[in-house]
N, C-alpha and C. Protein backbone atom coordinates (compact mmCIF):
# COMPACT_ATOMS: atom_id res chain seq x y z
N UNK A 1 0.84 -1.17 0.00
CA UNK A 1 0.00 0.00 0.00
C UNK A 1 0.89 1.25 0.00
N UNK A 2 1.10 2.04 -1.17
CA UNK A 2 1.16 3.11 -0.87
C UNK A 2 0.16 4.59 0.10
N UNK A 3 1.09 5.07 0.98
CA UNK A 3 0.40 5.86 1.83
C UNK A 3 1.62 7.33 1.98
N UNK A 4 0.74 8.10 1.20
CA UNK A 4 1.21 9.42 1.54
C UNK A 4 1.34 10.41 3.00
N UNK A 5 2.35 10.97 3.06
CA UNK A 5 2.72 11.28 4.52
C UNK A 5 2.87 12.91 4.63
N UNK A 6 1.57 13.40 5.15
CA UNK A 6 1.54 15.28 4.68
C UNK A 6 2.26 15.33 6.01
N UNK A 7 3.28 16.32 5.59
CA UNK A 7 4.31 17.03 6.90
C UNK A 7 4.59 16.59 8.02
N UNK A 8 3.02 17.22 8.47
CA UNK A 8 2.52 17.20 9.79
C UNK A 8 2.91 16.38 10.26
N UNK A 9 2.84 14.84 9.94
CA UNK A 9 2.60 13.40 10.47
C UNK A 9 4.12 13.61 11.20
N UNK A 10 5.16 13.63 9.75
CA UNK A 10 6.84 13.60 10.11
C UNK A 10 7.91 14.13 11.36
N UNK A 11 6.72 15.14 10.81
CA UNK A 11 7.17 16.66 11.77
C UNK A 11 6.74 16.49 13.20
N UNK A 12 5.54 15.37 13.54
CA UNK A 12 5.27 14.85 14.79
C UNK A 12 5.99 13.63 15.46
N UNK A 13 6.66 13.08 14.55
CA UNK A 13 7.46 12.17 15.12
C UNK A 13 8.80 12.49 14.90
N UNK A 14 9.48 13.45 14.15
CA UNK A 14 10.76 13.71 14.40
C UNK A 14 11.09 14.94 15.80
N UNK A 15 9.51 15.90 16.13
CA UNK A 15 9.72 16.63 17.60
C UNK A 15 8.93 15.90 18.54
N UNK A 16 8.77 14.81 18.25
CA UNK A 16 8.06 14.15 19.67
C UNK A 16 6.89 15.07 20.04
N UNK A 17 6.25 15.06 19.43
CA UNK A 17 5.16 16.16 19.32
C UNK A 17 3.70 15.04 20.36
N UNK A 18 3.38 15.80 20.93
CA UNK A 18 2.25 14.67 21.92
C UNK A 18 0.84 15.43 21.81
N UNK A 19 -0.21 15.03 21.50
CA UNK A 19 -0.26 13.38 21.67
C UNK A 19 -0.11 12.83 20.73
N UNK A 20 0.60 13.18 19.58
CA UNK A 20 0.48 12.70 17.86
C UNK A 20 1.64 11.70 17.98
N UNK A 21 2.64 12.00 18.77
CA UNK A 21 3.68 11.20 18.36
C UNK A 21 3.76 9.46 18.35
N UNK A 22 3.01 9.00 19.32
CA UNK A 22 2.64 7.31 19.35
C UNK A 22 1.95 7.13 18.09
N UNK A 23 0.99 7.63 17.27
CA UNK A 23 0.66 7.22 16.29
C UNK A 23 1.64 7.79 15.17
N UNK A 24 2.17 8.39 14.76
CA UNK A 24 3.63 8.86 14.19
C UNK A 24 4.28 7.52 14.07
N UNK A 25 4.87 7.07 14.98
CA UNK A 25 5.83 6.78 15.46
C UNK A 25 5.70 5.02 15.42
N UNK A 26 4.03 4.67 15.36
CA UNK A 26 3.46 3.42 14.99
C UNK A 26 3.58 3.33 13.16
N UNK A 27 3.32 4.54 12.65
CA UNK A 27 2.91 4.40 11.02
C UNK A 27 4.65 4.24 10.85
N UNK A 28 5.53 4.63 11.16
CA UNK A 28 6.92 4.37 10.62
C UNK A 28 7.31 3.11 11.21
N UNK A 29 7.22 2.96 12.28
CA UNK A 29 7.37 1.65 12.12
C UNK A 29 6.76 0.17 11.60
N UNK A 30 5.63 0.63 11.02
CA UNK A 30 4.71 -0.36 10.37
C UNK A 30 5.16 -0.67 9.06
N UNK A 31 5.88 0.33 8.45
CA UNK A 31 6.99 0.92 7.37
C UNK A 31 7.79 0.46 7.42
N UNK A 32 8.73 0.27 8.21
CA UNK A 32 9.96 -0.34 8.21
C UNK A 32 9.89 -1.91 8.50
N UNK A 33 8.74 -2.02 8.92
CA UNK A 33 8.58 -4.23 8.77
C UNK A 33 8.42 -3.89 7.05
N UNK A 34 7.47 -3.14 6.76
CA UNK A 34 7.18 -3.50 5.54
C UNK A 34 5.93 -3.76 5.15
N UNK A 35 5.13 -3.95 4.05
CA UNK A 35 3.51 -3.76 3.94
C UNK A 35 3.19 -2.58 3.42
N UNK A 36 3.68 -1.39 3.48
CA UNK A 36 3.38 -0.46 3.86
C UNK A 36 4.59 0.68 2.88
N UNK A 37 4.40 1.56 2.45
CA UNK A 37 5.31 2.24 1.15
C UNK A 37 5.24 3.39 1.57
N UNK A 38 5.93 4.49 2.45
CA UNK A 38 5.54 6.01 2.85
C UNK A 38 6.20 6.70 1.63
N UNK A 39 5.15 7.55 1.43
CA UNK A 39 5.63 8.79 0.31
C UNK A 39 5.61 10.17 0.90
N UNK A 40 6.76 10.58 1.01
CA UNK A 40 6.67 12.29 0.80
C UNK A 40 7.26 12.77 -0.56
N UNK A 41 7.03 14.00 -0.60
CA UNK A 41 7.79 15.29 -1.27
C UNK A 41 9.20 15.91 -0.71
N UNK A 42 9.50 16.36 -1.65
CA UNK A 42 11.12 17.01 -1.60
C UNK A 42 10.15 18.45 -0.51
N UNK A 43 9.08 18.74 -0.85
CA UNK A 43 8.44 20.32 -0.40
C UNK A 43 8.30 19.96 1.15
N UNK A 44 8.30 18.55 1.87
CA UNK A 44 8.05 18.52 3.02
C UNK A 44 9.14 18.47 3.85
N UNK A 45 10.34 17.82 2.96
CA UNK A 45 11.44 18.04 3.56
C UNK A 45 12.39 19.57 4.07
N UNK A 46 12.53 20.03 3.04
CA UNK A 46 12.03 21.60 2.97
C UNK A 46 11.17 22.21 4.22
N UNK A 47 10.31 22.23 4.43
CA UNK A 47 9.26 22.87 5.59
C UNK A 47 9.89 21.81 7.20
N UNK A 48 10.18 20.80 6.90
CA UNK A 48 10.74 19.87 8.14
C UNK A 48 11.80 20.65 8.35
N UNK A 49 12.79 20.69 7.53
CA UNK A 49 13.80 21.53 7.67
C UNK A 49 14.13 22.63 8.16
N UNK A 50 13.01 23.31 7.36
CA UNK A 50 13.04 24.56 8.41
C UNK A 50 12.39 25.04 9.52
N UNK A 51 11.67 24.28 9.92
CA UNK A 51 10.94 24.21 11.29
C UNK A 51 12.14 23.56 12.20
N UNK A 52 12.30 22.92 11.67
CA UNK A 52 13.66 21.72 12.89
C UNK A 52 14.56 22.30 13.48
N UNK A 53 15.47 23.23 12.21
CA UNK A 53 16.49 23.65 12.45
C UNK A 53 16.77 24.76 13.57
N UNK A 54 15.26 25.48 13.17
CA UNK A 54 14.93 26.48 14.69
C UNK A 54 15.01 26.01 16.35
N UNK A 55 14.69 24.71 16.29
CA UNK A 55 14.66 23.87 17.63
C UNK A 55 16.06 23.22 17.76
N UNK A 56 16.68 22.48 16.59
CA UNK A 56 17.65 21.28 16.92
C UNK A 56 18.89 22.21 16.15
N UNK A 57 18.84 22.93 15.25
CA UNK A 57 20.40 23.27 14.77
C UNK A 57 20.09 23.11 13.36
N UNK A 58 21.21 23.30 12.66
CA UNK A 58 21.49 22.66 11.07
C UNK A 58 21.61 21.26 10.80
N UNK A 59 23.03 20.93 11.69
CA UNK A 59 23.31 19.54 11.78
C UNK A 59 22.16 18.41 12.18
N UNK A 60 21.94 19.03 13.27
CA UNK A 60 20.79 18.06 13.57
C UNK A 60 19.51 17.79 12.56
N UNK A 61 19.13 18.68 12.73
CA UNK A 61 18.02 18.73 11.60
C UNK A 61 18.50 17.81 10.13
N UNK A 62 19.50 18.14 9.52
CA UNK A 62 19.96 17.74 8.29
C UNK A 62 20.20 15.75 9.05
N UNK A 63 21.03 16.09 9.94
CA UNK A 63 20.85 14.27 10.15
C UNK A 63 19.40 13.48 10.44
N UNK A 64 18.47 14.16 11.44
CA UNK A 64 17.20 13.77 11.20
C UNK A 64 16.35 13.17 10.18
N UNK A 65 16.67 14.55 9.18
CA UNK A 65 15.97 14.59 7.92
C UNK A 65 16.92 13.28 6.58
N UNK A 66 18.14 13.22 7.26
CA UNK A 66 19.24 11.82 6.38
C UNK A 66 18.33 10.44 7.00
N UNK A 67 18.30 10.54 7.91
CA UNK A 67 17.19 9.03 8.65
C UNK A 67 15.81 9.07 8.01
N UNK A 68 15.25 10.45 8.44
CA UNK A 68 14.11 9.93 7.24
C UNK A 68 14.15 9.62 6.13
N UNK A 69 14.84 10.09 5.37
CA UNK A 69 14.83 9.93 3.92
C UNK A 69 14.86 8.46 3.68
N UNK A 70 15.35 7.67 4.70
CA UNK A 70 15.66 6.35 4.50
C UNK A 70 14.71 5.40 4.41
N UNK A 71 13.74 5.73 5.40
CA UNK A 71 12.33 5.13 4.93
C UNK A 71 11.58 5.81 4.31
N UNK A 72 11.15 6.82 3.42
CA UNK A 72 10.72 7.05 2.64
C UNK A 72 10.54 7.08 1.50
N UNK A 73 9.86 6.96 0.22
CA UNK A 73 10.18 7.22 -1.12
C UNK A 73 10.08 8.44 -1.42
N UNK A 74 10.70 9.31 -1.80
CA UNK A 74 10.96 10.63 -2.64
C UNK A 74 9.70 10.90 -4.20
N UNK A 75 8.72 11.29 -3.73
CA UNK A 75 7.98 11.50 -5.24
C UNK A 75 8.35 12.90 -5.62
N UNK A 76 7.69 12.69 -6.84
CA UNK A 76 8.37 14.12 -7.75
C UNK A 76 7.27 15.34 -7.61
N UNK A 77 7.64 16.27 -7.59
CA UNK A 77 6.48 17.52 -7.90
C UNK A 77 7.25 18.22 -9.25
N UNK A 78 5.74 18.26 -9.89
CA UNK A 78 6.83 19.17 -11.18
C UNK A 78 5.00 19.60 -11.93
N UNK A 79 5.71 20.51 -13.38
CA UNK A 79 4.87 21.45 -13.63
C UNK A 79 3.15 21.08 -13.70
N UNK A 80 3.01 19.79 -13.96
CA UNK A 80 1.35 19.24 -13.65
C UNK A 80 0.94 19.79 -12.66
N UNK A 81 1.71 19.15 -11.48
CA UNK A 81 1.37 19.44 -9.78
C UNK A 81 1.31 20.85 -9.50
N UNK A 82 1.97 21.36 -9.96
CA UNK A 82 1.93 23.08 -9.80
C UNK A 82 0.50 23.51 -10.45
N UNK A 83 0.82 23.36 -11.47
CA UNK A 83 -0.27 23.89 -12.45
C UNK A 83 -2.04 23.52 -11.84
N UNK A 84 -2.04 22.22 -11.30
CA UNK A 84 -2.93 21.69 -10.73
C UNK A 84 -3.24 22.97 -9.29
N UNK A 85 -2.43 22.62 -8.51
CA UNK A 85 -2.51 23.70 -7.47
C UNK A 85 -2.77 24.86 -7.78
N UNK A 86 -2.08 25.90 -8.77
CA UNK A 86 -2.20 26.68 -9.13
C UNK A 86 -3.81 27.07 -9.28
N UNK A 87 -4.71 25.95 -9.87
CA UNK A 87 -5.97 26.37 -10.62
C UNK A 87 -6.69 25.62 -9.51
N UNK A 88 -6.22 24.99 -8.47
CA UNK A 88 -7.31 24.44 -7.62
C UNK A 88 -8.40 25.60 -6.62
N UNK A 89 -9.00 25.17 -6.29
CA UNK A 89 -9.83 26.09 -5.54
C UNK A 89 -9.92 26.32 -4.08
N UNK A 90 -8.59 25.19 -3.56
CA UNK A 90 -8.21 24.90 -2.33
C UNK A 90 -8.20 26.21 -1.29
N UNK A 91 -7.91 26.21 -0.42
CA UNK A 91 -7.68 27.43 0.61
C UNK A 91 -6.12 27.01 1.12
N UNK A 92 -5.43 25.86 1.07
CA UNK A 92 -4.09 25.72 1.33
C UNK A 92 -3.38 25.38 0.19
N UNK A 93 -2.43 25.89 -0.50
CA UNK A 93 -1.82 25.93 -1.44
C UNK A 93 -0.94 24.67 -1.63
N UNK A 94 0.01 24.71 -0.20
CA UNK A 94 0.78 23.54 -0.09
C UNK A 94 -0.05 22.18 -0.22
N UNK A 95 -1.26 22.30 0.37
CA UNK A 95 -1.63 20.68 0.36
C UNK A 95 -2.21 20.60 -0.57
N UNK A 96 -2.60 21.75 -1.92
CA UNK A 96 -2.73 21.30 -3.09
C UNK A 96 -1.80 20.94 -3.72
N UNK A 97 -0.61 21.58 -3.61
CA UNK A 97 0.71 20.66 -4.26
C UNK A 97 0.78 19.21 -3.82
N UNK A 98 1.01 19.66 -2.21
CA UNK A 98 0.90 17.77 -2.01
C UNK A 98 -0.28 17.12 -2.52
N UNK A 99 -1.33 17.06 -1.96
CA UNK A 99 -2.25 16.35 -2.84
C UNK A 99 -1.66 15.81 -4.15
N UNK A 100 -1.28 16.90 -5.21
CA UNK A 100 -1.10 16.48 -6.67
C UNK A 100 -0.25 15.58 -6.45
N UNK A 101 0.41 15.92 -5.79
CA UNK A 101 1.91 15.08 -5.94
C UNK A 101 1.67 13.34 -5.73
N UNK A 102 0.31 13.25 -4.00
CA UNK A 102 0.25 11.86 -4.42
C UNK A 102 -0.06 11.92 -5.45
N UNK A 103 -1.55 12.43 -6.04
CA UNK A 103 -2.04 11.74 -6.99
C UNK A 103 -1.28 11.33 -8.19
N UNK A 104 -0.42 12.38 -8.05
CA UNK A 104 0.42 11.49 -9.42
C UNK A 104 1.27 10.31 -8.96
N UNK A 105 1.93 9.87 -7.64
CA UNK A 105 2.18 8.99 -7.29
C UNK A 105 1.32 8.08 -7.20
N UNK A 106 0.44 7.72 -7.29
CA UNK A 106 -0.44 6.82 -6.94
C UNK A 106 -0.62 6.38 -5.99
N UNK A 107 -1.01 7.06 -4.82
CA UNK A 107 -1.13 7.08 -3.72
C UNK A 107 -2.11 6.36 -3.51
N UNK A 108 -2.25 5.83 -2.33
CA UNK A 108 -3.21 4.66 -2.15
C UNK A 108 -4.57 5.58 -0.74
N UNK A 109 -3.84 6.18 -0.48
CA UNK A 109 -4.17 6.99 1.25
C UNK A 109 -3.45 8.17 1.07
N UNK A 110 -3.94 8.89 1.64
CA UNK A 110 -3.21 10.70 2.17
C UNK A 110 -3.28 10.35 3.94
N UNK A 111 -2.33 10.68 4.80
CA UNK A 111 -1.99 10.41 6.20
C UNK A 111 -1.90 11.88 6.36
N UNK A 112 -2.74 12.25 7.05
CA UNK A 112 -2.49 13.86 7.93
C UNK A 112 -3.69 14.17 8.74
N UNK A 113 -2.93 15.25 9.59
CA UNK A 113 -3.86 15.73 11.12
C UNK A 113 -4.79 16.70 10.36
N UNK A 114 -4.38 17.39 8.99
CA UNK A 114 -5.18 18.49 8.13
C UNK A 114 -5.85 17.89 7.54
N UNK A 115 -7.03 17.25 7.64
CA UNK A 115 -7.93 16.57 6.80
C UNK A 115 -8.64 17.72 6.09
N UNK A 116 -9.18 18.92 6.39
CA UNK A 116 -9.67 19.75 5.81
C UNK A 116 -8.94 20.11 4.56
N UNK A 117 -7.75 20.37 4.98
CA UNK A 117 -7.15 20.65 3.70
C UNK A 117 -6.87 20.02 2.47
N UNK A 118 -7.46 18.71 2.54
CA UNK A 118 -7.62 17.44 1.18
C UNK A 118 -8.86 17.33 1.10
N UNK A 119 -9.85 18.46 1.59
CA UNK A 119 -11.31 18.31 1.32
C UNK A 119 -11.97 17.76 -0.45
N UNK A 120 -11.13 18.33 -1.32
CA UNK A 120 -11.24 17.89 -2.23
C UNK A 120 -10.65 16.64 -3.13
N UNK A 121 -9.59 15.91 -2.18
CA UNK A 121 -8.23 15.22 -2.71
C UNK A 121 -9.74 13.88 -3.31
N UNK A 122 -9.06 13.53 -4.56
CA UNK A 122 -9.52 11.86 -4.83
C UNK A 122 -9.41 10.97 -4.17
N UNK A 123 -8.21 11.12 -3.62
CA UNK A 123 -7.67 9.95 -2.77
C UNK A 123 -8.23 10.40 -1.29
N UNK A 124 -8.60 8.80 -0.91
CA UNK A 124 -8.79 8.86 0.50
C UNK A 124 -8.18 9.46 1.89
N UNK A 125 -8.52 10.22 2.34
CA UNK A 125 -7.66 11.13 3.33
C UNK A 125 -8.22 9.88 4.96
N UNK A 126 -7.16 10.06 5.75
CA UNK A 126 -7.09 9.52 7.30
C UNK A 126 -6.33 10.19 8.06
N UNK A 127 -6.58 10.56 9.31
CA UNK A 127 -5.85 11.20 10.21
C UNK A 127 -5.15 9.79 10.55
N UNK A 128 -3.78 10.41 10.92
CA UNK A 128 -2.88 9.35 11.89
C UNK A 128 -3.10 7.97 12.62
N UNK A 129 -4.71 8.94 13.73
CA UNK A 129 -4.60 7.80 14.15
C UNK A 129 -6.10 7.09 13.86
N UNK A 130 -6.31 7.24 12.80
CA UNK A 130 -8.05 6.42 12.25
C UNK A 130 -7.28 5.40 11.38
N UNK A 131 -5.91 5.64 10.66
CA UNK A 131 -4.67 5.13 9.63
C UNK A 131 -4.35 3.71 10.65
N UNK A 132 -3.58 4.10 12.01
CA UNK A 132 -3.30 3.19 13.35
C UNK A 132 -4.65 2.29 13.10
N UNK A 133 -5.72 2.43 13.63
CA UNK A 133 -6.29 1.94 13.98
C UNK A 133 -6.64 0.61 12.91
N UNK A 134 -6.24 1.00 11.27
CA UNK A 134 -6.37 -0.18 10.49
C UNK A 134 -5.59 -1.25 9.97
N UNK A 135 -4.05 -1.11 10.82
CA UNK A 135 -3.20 -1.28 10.68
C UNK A 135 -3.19 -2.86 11.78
């Protein structure tokens, strides 16, 4: 199953963020047995990044963000996904990029605490822990 991973989710288990982080912290490791395919964007790494670095440093942050990368797959955003966002009617810009981005990945699930903001996504949206719970 591919399952897309908006920010939020990452960004709750790389600051131990509570109460999000046990279900965080369950979806990556459900990932790393295997079953299970996490997708982000290069755009989330980016926003991880710079949120992190304010709390943990450069280094840190950049090694954080080297561990994630490791279970993740890297999908592409490029001029579709833009263009898509661009003309969507969304109220969050970014999660119209992401959105596109699964959809062109073929995302199976969207994983995030912003469900509003995939109000329109094709793909099935789940918070964290409704995702846990089917696991």
């Amino acid at each position: 199953m591919k399952v897309f991973l908006d920010t939020n989710v990452a960004i709750d288990l790389m600051a131990r963020r509570e109460p999000f982080f046990g279900d965080a912290k369950e979806i990556f490791e459900r990932a790393a047995e295997g079953g299970i395919e996490l997708l982000m964007t290069p755009l989330s790494f980016a926003n991880i990044f710079y949120l992190m670095r304010k709390v943990a440093g450069n280094e840190k942050a950049k090694r954080d963000l080297s561990a994630l990368r490791v279970v993740v797959t890297i999908v592409p955003m490029n001029d579709r996904q833009l263009d898509h966002a661009l003309s969507s009617a969304g109220m969050d810009f970014e999660d119209d990029l992401q959105g596109a981005a699964a959809e062109g990945a073929k995302a199976d699930i969207i994983i995030t605490r912003d469900t509003a903001g995939y109000k329109r996504s094709r793909i099935p949206v789940m918070t964290p822990t409704a995702f846990v719970r089917t696991l």
